[in-house]
PDB file of N, CA and C in Angstrom:
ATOM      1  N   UNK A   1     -49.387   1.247 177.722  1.00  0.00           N
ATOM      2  CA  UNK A   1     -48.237   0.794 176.969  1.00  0.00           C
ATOM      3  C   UNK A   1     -48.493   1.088 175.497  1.00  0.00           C
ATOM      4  N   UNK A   2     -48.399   2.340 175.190  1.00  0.00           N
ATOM      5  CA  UNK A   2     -48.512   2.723 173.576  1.00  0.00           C
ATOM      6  C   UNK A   2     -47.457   1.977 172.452  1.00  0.00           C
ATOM      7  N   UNK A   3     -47.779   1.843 171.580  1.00  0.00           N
ATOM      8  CA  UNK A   3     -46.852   1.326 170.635  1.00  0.00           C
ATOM      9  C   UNK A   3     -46.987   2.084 169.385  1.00  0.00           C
ATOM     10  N   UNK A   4     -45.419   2.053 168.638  1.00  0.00           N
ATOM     11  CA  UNK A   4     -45.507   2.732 167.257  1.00  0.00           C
ATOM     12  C   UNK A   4     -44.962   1.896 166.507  1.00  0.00           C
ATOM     13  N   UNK A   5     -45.253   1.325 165.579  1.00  0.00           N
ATOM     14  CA  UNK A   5     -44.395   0.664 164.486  1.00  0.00           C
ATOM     15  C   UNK A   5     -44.228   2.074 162.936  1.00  0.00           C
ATOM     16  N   UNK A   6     -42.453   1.932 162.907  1.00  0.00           N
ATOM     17  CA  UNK A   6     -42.261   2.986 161.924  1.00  0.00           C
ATOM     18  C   UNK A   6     -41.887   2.074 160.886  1.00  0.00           C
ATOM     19  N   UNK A   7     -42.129   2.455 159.551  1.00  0.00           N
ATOM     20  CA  UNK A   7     -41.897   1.543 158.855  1.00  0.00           C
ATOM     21  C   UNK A   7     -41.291   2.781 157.489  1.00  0.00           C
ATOM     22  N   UNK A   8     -39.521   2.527 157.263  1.00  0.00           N
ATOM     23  CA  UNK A   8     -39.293   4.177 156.677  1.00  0.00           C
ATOM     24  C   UNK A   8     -38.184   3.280 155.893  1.00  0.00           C
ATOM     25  N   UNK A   9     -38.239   4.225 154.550  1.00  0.00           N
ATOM     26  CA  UNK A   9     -37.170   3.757 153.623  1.00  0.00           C
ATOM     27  C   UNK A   9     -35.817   3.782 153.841  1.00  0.00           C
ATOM     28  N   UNK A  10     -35.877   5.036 154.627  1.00  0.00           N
ATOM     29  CA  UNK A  10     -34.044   5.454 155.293  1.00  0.00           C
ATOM     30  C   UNK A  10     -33.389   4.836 156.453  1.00  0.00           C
ATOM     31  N   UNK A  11     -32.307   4.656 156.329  1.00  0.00           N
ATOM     32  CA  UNK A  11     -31.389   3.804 157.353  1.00  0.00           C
ATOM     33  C   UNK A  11     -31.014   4.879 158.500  1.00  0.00           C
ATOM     34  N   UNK A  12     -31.272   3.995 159.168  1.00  0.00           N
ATOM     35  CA  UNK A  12     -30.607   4.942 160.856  1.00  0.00           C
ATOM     36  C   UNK A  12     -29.631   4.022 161.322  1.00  0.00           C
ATOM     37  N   UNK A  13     -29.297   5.102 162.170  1.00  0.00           N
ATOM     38  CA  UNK A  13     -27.979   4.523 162.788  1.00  0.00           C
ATOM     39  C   UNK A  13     -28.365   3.941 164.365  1.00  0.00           C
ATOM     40  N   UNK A  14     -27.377   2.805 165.652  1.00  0.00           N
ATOM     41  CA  UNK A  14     -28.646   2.701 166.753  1.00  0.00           C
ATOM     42  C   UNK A  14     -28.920   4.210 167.237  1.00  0.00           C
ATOM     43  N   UNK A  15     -27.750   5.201 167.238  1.00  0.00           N
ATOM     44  CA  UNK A  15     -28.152   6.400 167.987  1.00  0.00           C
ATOM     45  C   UNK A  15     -29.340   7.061 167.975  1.00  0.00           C
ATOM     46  N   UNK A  16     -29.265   7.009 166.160  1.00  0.00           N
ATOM     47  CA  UNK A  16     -30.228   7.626 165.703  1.00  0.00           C
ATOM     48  C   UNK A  16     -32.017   7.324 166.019  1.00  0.00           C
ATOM     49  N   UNK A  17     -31.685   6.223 165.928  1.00  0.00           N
ATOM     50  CA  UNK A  17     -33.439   5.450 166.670  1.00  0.00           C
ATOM     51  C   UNK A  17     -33.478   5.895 168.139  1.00  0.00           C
ATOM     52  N   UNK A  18     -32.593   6.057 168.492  1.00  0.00           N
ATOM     53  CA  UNK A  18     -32.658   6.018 170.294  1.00  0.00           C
ATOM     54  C   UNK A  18     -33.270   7.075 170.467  1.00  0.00           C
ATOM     55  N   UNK A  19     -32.623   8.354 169.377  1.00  0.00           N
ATOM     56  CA  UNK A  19     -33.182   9.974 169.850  1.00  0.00           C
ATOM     57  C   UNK A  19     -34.437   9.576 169.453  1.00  0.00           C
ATOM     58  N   UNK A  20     -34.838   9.523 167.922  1.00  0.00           N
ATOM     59  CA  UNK A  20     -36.112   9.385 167.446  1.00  0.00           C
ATOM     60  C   UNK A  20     -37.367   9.046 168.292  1.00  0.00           C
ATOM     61  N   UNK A  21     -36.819   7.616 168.941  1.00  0.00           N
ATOM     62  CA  UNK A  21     -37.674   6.798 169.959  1.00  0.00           C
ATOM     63  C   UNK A  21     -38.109   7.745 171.130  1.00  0.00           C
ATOM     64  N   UNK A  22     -36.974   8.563 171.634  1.00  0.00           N
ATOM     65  CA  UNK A  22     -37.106   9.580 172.761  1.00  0.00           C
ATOM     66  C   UNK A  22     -38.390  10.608 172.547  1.00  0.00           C
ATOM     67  N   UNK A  23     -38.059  11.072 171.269  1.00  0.00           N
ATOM     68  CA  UNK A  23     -38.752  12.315 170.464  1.00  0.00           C
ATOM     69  C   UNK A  23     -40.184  11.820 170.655  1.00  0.00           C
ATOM     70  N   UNK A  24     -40.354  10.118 170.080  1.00  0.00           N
ATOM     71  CA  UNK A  24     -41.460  10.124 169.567  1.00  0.00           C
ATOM     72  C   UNK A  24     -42.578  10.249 171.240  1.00  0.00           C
ATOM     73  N   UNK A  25     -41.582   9.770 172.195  1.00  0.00           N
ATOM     74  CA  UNK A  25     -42.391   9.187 173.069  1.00  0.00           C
ATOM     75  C   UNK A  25     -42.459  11.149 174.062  1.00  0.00           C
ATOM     76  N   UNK A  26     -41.777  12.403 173.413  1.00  0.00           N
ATOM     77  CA  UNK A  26     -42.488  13.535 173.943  1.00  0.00           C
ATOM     78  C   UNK A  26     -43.777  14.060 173.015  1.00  0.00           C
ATOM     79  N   UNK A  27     -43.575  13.304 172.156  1.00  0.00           N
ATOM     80  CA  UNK A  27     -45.092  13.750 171.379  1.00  0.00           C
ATOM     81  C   UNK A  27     -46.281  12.936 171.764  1.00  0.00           C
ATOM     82  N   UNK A  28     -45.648  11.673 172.487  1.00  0.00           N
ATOM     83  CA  UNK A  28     -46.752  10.831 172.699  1.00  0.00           C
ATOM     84  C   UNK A  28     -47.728  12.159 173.900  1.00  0.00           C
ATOM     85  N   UNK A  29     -46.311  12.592 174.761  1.00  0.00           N
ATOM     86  CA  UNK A  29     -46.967  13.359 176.334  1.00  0.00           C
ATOM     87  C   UNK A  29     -47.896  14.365 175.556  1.00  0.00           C
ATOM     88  N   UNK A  30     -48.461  14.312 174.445  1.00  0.00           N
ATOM     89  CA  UNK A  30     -49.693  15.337 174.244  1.00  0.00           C
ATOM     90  C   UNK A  30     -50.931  14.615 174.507  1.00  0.00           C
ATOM     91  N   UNK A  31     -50.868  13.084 174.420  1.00  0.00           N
ATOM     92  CA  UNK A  31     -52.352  12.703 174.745  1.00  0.00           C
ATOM     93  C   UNK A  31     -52.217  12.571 176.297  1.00  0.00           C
ATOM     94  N   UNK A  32     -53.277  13.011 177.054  1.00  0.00           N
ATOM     95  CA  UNK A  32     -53.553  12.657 178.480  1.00  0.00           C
ATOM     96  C   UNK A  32     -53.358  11.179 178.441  1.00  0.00           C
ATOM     97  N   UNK A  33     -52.314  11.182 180.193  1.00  0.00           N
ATOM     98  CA  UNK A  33     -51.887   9.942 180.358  1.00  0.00           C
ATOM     99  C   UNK A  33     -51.260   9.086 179.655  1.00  0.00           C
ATOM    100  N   UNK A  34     -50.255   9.631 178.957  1.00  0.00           N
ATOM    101  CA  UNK A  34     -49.431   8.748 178.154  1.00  0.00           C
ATOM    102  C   UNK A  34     -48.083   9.673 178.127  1.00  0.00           C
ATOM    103  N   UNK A  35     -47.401   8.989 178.162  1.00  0.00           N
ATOM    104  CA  UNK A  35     -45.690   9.370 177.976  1.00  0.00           C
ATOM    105  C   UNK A  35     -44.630   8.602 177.573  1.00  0.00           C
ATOM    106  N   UNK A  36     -43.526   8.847 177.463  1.00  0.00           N
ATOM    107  CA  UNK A  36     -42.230   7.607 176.470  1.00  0.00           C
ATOM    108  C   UNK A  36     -41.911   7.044 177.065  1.00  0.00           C
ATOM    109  N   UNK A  37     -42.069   6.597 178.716  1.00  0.00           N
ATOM    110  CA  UNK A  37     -41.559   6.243 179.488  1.00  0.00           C
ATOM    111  C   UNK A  37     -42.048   4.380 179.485  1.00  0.00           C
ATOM    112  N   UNK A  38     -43.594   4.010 178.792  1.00  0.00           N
ATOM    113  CA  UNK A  38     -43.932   3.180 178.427  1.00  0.00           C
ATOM    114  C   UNK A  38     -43.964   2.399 177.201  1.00  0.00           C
ATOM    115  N   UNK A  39     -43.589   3.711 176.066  1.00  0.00           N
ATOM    116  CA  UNK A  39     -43.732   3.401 174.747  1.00  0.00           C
ATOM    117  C   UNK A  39     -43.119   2.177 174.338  1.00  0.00           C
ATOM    118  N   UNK A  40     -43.624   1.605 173.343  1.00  0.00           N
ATOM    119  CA  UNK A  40     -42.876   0.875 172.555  1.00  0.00           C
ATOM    120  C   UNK A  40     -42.735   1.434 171.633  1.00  0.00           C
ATOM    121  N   UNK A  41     -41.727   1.345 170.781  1.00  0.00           N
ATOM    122  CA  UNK A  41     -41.274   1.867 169.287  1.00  0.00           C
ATOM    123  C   UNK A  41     -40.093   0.844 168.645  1.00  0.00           C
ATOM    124  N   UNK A  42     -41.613   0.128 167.784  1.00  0.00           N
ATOM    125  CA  UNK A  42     -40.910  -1.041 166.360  1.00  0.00           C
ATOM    126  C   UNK A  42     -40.614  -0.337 165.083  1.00  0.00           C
ATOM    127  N   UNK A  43     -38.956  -0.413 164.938  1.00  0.00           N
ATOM    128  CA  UNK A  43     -38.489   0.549 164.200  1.00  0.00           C
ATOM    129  C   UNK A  43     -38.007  -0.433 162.820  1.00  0.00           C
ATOM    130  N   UNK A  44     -38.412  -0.391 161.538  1.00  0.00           N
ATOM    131  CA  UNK A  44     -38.087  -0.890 160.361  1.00  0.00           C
ATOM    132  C   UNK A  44     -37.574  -0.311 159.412  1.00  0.00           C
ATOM    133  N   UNK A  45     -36.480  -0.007 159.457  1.00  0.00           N
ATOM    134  CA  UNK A  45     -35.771   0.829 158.688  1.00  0.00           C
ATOM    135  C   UNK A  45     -35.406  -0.076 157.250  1.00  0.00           C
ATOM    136  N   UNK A  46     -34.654   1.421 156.084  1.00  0.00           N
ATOM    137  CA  UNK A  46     -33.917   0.386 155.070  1.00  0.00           C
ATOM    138  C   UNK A  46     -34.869  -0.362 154.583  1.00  0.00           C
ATOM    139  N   UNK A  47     -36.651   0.116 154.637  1.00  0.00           N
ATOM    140  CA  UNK A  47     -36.940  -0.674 153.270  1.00  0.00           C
ATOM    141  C   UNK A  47     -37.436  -0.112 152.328  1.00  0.00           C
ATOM    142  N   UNK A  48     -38.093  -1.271 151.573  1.00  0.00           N
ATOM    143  CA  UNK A  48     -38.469  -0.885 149.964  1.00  0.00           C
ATOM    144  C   UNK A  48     -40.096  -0.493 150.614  1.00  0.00           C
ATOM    145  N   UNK A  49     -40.149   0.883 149.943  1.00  0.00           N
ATOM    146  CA  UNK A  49     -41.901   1.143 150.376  1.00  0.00           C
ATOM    147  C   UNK A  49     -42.270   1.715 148.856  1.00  0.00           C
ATOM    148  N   UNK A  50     -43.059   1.225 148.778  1.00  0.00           N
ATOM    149  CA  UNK A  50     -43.889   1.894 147.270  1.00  0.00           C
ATOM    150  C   UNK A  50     -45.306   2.558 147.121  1.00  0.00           C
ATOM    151  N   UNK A  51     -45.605   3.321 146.571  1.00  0.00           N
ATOM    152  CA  UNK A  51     -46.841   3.797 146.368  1.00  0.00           C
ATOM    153  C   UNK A  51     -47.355   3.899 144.878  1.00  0.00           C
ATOM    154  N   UNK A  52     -48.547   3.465 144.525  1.00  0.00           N
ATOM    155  CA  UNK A  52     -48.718   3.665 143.753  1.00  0.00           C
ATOM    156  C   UNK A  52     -47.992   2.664 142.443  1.00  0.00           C
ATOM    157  N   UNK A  53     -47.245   1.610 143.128  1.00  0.00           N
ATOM    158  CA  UNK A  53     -46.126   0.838 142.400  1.00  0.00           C
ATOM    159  C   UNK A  53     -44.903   1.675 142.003  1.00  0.00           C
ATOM    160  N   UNK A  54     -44.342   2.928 142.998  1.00  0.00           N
ATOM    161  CA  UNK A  54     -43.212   3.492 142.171  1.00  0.00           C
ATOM    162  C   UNK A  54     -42.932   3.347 143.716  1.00  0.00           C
ATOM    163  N   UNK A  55     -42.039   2.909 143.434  1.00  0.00           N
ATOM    164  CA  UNK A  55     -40.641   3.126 144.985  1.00  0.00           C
ATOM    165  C   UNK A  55     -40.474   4.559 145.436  1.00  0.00           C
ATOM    166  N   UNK A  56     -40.549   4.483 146.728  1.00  0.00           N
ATOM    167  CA  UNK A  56     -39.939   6.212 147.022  1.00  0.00           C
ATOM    168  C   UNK A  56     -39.303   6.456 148.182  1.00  0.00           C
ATOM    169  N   UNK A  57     -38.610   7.146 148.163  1.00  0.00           N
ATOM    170  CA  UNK A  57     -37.082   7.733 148.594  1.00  0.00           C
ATOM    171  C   UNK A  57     -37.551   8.104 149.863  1.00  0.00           C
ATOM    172  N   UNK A  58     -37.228   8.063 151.243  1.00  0.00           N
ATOM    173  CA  UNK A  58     -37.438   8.774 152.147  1.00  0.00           C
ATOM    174  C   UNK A  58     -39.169   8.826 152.309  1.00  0.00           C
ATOM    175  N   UNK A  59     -39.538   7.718 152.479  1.00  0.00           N
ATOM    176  CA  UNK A  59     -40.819   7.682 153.085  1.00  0.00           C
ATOM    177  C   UNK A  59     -40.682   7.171 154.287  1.00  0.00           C
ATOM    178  N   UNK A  60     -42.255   7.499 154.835  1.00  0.00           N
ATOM    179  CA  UNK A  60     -42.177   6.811 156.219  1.00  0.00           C
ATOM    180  C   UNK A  60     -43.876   6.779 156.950  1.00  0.00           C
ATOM    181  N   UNK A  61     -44.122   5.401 157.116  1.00  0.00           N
ATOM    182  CA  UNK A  61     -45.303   5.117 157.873  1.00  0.00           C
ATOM    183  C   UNK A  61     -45.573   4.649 158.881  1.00  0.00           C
ATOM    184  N   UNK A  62     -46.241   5.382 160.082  1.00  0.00           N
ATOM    185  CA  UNK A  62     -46.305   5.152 161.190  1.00  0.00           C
ATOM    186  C   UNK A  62     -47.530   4.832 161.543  1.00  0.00           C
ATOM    187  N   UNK A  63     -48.045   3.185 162.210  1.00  0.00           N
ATOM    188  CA  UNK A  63     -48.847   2.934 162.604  1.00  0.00           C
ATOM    189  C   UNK A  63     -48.997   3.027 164.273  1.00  0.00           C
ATOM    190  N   UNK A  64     -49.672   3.964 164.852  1.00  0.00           N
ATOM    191  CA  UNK A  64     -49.844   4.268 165.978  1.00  0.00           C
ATOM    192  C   UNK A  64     -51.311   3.313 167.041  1.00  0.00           C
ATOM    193  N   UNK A  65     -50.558   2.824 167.761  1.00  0.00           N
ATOM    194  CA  UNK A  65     -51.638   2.162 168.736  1.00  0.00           C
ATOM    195  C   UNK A  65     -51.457   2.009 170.277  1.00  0.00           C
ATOM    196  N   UNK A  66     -52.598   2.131 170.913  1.00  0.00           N
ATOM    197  CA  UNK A  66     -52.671   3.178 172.793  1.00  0.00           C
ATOM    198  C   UNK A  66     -54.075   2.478 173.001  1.00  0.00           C
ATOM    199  N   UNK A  67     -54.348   2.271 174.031  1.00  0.00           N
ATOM    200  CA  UNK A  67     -55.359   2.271 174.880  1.00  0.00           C
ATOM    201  C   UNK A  67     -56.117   3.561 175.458  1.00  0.00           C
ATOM    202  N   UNK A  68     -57.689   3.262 174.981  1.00  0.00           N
ATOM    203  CA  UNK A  68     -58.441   4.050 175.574  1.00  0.00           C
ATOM    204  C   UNK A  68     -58.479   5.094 173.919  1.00  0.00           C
ATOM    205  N   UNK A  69     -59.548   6.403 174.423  1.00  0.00           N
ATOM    206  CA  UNK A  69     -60.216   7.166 173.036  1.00  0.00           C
ATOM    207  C   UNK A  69     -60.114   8.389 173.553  1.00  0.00           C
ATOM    208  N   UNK A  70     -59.650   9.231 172.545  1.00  0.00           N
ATOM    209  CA  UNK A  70     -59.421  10.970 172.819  1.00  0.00           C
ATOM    210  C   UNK A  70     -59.736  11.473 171.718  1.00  0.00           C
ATOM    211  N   UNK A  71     -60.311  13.026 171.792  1.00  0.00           N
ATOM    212  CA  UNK A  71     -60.960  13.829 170.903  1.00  0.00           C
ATOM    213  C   UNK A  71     -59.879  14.028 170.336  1.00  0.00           C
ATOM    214  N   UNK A  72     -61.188  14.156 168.861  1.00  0.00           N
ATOM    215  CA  UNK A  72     -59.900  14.931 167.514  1.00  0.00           C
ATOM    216  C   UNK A  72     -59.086  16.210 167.953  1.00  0.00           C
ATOM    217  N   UNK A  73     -59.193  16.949 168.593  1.00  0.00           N
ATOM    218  CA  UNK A  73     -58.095  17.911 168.633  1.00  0.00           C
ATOM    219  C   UNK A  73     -56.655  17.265 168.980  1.00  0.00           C
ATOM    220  N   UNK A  74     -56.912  16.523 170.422  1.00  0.00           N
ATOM    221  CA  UNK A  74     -55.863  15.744 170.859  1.00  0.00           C
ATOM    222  C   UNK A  74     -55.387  14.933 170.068  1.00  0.00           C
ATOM    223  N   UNK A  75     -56.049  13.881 168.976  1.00  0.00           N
ATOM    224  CA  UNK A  75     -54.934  13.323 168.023  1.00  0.00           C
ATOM    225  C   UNK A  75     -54.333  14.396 166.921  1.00  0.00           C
ATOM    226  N   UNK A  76     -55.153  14.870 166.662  1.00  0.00           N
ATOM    227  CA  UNK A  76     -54.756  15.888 165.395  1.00  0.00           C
ATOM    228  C   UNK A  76     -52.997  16.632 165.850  1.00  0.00           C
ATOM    229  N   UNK A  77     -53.070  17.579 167.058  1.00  0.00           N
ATOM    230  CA  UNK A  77     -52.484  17.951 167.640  1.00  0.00           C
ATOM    231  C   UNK A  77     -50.882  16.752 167.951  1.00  0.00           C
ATOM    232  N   UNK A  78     -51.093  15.952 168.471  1.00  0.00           N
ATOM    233  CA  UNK A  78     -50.213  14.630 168.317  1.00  0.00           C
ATOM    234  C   UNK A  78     -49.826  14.098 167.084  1.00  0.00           C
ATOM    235  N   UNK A  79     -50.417  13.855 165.961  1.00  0.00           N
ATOM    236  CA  UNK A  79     -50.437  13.953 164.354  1.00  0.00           C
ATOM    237  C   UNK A  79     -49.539  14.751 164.067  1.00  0.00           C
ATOM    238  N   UNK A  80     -49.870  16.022 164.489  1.00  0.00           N
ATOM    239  CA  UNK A  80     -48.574  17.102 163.856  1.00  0.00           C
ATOM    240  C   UNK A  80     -47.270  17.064 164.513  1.00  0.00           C
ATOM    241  N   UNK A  81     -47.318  16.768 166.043  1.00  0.00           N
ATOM    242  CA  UNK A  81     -45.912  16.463 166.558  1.00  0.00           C
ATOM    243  C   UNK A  81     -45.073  15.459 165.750  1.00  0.00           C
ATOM    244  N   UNK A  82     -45.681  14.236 165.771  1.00  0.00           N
ATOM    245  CA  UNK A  82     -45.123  12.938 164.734  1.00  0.00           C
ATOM    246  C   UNK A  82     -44.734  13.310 163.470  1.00  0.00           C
ATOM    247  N   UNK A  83     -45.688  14.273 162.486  1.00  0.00           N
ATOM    248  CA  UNK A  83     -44.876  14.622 161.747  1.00  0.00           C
ATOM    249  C   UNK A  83     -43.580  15.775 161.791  1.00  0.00           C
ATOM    250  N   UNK A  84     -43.687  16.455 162.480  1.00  0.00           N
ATOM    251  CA  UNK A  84     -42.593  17.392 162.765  1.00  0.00           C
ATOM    252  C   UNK A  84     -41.199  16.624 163.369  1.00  0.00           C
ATOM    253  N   UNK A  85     -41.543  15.896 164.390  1.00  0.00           N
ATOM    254  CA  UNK A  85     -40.332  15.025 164.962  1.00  0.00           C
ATOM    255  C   UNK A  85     -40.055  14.000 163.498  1.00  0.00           C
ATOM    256  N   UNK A  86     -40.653  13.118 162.885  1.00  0.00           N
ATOM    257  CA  UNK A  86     -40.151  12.561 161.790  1.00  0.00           C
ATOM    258  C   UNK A  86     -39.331  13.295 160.886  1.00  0.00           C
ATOM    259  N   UNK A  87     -39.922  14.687 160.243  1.00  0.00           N
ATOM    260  CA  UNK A  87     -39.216  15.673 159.469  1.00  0.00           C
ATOM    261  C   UNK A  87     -37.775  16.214 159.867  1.00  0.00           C
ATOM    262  N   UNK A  88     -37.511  16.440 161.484  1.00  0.00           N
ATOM    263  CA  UNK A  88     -36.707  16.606 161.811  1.00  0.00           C
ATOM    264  C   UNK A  88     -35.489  15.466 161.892  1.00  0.00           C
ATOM    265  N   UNK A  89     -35.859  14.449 162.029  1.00  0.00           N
ATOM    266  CA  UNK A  89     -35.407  13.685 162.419  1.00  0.00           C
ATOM    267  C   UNK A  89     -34.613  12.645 160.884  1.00  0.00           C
ATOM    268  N   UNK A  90     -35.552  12.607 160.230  1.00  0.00           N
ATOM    269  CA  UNK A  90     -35.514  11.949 158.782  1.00  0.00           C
ATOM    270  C   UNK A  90     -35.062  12.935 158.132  1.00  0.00           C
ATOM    271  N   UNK A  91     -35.789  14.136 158.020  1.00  0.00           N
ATOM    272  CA  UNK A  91     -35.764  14.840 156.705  1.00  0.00           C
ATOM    273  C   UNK A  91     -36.530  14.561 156.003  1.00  0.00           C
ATOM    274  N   UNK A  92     -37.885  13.933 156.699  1.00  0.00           N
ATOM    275  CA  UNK A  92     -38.561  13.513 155.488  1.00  0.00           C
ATOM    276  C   UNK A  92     -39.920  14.616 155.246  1.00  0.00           C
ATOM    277  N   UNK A  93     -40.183  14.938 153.904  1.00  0.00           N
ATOM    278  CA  UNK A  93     -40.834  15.872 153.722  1.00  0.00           C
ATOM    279  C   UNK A  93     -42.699  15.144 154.084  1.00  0.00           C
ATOM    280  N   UNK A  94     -43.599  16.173 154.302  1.00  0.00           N
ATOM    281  CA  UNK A  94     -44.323  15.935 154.459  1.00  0.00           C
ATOM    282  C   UNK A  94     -45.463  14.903 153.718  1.00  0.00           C
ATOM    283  N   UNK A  95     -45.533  15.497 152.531  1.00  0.00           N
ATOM    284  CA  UNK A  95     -45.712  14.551 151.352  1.00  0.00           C
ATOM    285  C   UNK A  95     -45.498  13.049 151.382  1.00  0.00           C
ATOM    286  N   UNK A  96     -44.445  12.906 152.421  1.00  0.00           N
ATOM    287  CA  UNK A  96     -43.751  11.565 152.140  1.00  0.00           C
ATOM    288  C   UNK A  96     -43.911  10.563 153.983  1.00  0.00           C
ATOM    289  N   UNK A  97     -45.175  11.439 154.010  1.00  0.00           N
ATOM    290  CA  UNK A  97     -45.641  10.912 155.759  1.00  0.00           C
ATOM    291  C   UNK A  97     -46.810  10.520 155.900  1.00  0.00           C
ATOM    292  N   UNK A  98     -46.687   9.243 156.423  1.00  0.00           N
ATOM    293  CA  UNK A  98     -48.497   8.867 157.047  1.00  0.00           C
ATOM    294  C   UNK A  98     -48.456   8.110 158.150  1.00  0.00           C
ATOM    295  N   UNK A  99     -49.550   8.191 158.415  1.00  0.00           N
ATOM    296  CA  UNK A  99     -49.956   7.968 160.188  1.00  0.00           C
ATOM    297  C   UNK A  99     -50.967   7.498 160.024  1.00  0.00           C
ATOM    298  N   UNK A 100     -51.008   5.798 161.041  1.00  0.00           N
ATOM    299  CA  UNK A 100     -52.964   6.075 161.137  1.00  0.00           C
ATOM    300  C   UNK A 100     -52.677   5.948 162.816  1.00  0.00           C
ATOM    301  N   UNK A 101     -53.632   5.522 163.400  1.00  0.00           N
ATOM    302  CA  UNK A 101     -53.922   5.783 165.165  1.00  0.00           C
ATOM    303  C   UNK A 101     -55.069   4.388 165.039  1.00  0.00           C
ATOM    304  N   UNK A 102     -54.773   3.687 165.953  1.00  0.00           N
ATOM    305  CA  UNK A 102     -55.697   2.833 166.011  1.00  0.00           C
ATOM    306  C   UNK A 102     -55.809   2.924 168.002  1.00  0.00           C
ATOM    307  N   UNK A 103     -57.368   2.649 168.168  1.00  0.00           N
ATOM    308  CA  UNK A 103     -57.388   3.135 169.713  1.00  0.00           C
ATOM    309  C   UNK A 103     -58.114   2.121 170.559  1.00  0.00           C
ATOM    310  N   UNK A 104     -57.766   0.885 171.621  1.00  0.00           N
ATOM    311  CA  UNK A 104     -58.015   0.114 171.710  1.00  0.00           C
ATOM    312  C   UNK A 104     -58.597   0.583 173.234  1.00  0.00           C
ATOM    313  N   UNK A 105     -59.931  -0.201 173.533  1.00  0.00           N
ATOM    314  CA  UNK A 105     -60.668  -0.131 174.486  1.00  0.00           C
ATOM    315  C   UNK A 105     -60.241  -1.560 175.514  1.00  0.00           C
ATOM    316  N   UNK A 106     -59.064  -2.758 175.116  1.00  0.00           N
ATOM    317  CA  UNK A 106     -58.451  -3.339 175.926  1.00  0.00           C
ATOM    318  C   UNK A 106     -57.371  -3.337 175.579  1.00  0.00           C
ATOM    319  N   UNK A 107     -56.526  -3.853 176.551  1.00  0.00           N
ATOM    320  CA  UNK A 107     -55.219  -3.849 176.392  1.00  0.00           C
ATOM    321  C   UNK A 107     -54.318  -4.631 178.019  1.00  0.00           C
ATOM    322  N   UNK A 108     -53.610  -5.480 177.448  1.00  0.00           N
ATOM    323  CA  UNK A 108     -53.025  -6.059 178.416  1.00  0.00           C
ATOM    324  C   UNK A 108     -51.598  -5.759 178.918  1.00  0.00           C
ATOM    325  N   UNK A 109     -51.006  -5.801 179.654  1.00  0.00           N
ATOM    326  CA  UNK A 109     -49.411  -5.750 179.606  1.00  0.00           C
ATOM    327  C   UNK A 109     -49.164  -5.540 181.469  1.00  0.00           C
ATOM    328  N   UNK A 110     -47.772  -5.614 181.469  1.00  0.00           N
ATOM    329  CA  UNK A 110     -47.013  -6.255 182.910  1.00  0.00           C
ATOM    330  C   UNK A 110     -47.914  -7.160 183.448  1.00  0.00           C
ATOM    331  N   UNK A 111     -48.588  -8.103 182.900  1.00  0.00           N
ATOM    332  CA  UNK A 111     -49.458  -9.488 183.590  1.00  0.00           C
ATOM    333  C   UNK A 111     -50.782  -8.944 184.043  1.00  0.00           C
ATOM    334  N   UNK A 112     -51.420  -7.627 183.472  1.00  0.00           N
ATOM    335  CA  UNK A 112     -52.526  -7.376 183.406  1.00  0.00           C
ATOM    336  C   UNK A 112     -53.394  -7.134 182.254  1.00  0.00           C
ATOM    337  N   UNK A 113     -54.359  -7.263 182.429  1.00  0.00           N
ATOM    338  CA  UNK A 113     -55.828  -6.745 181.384  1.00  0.00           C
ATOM    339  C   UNK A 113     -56.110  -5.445 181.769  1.00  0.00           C
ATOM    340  N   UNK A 114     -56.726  -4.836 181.248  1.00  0.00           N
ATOM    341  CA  UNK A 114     -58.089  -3.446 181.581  1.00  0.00           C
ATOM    342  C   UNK A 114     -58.551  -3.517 180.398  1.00  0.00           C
ATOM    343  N   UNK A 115     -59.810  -2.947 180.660  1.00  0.00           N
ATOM    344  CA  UNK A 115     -60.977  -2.783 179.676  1.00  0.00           C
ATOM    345  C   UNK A 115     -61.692  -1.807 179.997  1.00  0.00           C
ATOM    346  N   UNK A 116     -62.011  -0.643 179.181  1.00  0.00           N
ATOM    347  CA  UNK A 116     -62.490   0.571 179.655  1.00  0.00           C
ATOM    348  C   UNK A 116     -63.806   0.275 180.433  1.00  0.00           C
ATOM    349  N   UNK A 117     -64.526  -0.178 179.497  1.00  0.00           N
ATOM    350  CA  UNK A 117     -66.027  -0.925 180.178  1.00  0.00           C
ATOM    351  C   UNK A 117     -66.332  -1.885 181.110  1.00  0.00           C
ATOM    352  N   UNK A 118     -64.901  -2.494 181.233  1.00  0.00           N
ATOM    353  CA  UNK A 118     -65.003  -3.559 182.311  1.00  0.00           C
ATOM    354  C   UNK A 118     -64.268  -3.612 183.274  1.00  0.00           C
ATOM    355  N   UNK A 119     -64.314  -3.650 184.511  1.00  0.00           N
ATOM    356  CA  UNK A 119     -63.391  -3.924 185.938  1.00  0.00           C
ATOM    357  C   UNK A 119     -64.052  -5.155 186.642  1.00  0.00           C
ATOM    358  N   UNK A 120     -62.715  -5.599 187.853  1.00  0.00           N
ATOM    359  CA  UNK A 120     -62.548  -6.540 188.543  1.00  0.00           C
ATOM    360  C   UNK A 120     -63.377  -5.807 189.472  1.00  0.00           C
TER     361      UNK A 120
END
């Protein structure tokens, strides 16, 4: 059950999240065993994001989090989908994109646990 929280200065419309959400969850299908079909995607549109203390126009930050650990090619590779589907999708220039990946060795959901290291 992957999750993305987007957190972007620009307003969408619901359509517009729906494709996005779609998009995001075919970039998810680059890491083994994962697809949109589970995703979550927490979408925060319409706010104030600043850097540096100057407000800016068309940003957007995506905190990415999944169960289990994959080599740098495979995130890197996934990295660039997210930004390409955001760009397309936003218009938002690259400059104005960040991502982190956080990769959890448990994780619970539909009334279960797993733990990479641990089984029943």
């Amino acid at each position: 059950m992957p999750y993305i929280r987007l957190s972007m200065s620009k307003k969408l419309t619901e359509s517009e999240q729906e494709q996005l959400s779609r998009e995001l969850g075919e970039a998810l299908s680059l890491i083994p065993g994962k697809d949109g079909r589970g995703l979550i995607v927490d979408m925060e549109d319409g706010k104030n994001l600043f850097v540096g203390g100057v407000k800016q126009d068309n940003l957007v930050f995506a905190d990415v989090r999944y169960y289990s650990n994959f080599p740098y090619k495979i995130k890197k590779d996934f990295t660039a989908a997210v930004f390409k589907t955001l760009g397309r999708a936003l218009g938002t220039t690259k400059d104005k994109m960040f991502l982190t990946i956080t990769e959890y060795n448990s994780w619970g959901g539909f009334g279960d646990f797993k733990d990479e290291y641990c089984s029943d």
